[in-house]
Protein backbone atom coordinates (compact mmCIF):
# COMPACT_ATOMS: atom_id res chain seq x y z
CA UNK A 1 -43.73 39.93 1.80
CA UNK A 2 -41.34 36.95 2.90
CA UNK A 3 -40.77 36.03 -0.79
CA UNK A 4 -39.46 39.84 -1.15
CA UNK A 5 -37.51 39.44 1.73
CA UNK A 6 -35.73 36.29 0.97
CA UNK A 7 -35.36 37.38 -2.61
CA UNK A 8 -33.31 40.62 -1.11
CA UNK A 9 -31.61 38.07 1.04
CA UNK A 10 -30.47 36.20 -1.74
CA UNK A 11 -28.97 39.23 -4.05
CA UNK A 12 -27.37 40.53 -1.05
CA UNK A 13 -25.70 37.41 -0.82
CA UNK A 14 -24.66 37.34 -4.40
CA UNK A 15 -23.08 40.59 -4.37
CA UNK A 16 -21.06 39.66 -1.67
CA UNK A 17 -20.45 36.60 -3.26
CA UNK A 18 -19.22 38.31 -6.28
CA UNK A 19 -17.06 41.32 -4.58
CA UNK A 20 -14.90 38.68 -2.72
CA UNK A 21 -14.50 36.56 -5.70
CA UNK A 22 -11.89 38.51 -7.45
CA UNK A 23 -9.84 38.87 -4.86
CA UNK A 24 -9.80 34.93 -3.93
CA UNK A 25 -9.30 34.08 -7.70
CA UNK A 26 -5.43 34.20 -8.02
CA UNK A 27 -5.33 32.30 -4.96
CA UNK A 28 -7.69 29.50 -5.60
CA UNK A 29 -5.74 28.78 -9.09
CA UNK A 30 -2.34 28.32 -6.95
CA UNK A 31 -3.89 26.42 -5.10
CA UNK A 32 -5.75 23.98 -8.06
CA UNK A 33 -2.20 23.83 -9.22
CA UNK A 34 -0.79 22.08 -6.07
CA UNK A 35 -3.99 20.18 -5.09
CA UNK A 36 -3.43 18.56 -8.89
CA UNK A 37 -0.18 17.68 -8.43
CA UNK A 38 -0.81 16.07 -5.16
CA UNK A 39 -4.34 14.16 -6.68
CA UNK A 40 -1.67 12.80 -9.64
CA UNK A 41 1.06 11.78 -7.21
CA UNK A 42 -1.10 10.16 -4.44
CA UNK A 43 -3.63 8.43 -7.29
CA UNK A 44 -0.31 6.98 -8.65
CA UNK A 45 0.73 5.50 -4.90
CA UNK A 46 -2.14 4.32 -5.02
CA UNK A 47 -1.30 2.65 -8.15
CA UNK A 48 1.31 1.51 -7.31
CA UNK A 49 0.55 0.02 -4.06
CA UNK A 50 -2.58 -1.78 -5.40
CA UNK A 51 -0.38 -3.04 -8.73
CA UNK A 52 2.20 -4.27 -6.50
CA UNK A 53 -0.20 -6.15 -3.81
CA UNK A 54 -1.88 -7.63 -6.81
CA UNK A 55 1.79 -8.96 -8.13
CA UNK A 56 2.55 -10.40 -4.56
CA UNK A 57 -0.81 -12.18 -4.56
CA UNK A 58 -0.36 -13.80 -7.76
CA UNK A 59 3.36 -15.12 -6.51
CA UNK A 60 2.48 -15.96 -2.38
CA UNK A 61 -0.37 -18.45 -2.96
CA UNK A 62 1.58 -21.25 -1.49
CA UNK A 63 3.18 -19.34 1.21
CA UNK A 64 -0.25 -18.29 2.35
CA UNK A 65 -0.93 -21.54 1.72
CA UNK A 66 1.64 -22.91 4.13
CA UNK A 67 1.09 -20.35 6.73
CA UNK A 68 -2.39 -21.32 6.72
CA UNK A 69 -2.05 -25.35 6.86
CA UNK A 70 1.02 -24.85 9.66
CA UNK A 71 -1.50 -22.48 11.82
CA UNK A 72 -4.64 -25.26 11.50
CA UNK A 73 -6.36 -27.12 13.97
CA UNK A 74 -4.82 -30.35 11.93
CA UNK A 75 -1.14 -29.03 10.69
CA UNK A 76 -0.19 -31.71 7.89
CA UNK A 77 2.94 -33.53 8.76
CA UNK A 78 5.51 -36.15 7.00
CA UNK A 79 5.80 -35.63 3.33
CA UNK A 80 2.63 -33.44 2.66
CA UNK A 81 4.39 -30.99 4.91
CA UNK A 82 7.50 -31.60 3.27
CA UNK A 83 5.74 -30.73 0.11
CA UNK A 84 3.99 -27.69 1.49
CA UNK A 85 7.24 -26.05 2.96
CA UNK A 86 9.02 -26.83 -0.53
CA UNK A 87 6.54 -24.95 -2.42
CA UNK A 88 6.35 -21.89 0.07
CA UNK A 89 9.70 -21.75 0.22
CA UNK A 90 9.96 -21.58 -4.09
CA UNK A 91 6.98 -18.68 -3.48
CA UNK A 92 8.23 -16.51 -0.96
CA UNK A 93 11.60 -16.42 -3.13
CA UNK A 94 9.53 -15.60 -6.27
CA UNK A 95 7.55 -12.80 -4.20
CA UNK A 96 11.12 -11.31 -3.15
CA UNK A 97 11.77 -11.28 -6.76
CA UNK A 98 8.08 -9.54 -7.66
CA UNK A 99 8.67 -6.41 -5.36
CA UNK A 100 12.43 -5.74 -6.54
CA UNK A 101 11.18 -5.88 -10.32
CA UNK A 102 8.58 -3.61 -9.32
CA UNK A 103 9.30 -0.33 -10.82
CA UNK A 104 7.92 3.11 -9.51
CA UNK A 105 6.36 5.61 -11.95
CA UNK A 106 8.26 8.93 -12.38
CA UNK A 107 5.26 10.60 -11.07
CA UNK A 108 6.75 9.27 -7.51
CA UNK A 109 9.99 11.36 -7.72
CA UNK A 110 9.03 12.83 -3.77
CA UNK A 111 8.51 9.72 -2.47
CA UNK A 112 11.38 7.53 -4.52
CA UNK A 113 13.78 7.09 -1.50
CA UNK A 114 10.66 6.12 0.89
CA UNK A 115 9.12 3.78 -1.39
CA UNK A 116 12.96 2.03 -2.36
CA UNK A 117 13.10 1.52 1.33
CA UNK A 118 9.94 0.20 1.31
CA UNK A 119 10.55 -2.12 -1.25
CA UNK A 120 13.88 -3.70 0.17
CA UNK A 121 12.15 -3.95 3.62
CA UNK A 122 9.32 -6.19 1.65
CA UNK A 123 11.71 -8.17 -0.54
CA UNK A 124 13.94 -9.08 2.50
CA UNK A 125 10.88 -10.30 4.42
CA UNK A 126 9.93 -12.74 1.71
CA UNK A 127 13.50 -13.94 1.37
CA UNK A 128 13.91 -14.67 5.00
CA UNK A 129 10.95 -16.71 5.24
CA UNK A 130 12.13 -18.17 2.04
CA UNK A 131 15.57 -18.84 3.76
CA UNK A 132 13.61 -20.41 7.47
CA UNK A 133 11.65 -22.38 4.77
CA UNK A 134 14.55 -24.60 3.29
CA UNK A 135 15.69 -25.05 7.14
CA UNK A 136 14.94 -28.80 8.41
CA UNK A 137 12.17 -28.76 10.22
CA UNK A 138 9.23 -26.47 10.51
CA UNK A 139 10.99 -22.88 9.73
CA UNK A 140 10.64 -20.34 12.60
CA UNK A 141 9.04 -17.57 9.99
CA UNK A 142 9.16 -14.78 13.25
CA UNK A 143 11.97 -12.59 12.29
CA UNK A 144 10.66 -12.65 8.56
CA UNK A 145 7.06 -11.63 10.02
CA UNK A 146 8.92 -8.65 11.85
CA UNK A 147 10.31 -7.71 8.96
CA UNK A 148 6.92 -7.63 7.43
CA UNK A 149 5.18 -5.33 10.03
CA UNK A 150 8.46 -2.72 9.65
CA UNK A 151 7.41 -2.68 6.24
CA UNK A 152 3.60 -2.40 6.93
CA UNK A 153 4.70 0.81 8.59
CA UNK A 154 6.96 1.75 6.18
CA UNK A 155 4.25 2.09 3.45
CA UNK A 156 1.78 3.45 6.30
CA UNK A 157 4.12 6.54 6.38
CA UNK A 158 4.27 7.09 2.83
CA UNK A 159 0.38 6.74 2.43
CA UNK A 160 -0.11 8.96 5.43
CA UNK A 161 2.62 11.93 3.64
CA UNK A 162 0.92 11.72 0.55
CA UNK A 163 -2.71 12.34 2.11
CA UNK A 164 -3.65 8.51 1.54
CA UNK A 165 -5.70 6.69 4.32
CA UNK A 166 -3.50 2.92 4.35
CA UNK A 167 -4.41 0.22 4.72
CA UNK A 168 -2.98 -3.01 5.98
CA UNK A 169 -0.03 -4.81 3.89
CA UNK A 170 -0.22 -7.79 5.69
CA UNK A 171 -3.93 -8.22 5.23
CA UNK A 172 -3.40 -7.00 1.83
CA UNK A 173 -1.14 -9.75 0.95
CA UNK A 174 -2.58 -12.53 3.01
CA UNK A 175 -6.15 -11.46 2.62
């Protein structure tokens, strides 16, 4: 007797099931449509962002480098520091470089004038520190680390419009 009963259960379910289904068709199309469109542009921030972390990474070694030696328990001094600031200095200009000759796919057209932002935010953070680098003495790297957070949050905001969960920059590029 139960089996009956969930069996009638179940095909009054179906039907139901099947007399709303028309109705919700035309809809749920639309709606594929723009939930495509947004899948395509957000996989291709994601691109994007992950291509152009993986750029910076390949052009900041010595800056982290630096930043790491200069924030030890033992900073090096004399001409290994010297040496160290020399070489951060040539890497934070070459990471400048890296994010202006980083192009954004024409799948990106909504979020172009975000992510040009964005990008000058990023490329004038690595040129100050390249600038405070070539300073005598150890180069105060603050303003340039400011400039890094503003655009942390930058590309937060663009992550967050386009249905992305973000992440950290900073991490991402001295992780």
């Amino acid at each position: 007797m139960k089996k009956l009963w969930f069996l009638g259960l179940g095909l009054s379910l179906l039907l139901v099931g099947c007399s709303d289904a028309g109705s919700e068709e035309g809809k749920k199309e639309e709606s594929a449509d723009t939930s495509s469109e947004n899948t395509d542009a957000a996989g291709e921030l994601m691109d994007f962002y992950l291509n152009l972390t993986t750029t910076i990474n390949g052009t900041d070694i010595d800056l982290n480098g630096y930043e790491a030696a200069v924030g030890g328990e033992e900073p090096p001094t004399g001409d290994e520091f010297a040496k160290l600031e020399d070489a951060a200095a040539a890497s934070a200009e070459e990471s400048a470089k890296a994010v202006e000759n980083t192009e954004i796919p024409s799948g990106l057209d909504d979020y172009k004038k975000d992510i040009e932002e964005f990008k000058s935010t990023l490329a004038e953070s690595y040129k100050m520190k390249a600038e405070a680098l070539k300073t005598d003495g150890e180069g105060d790297l603050t303003e340039a680390d400011e400039k890094m957070i503003q655009a942390e949050n930058q590309i937060k905001a663009i992550l967050d419009k386009a249905g992305l969960v973000s992440s950290s920059l900073v991490n991402d590029l001295n992780g």
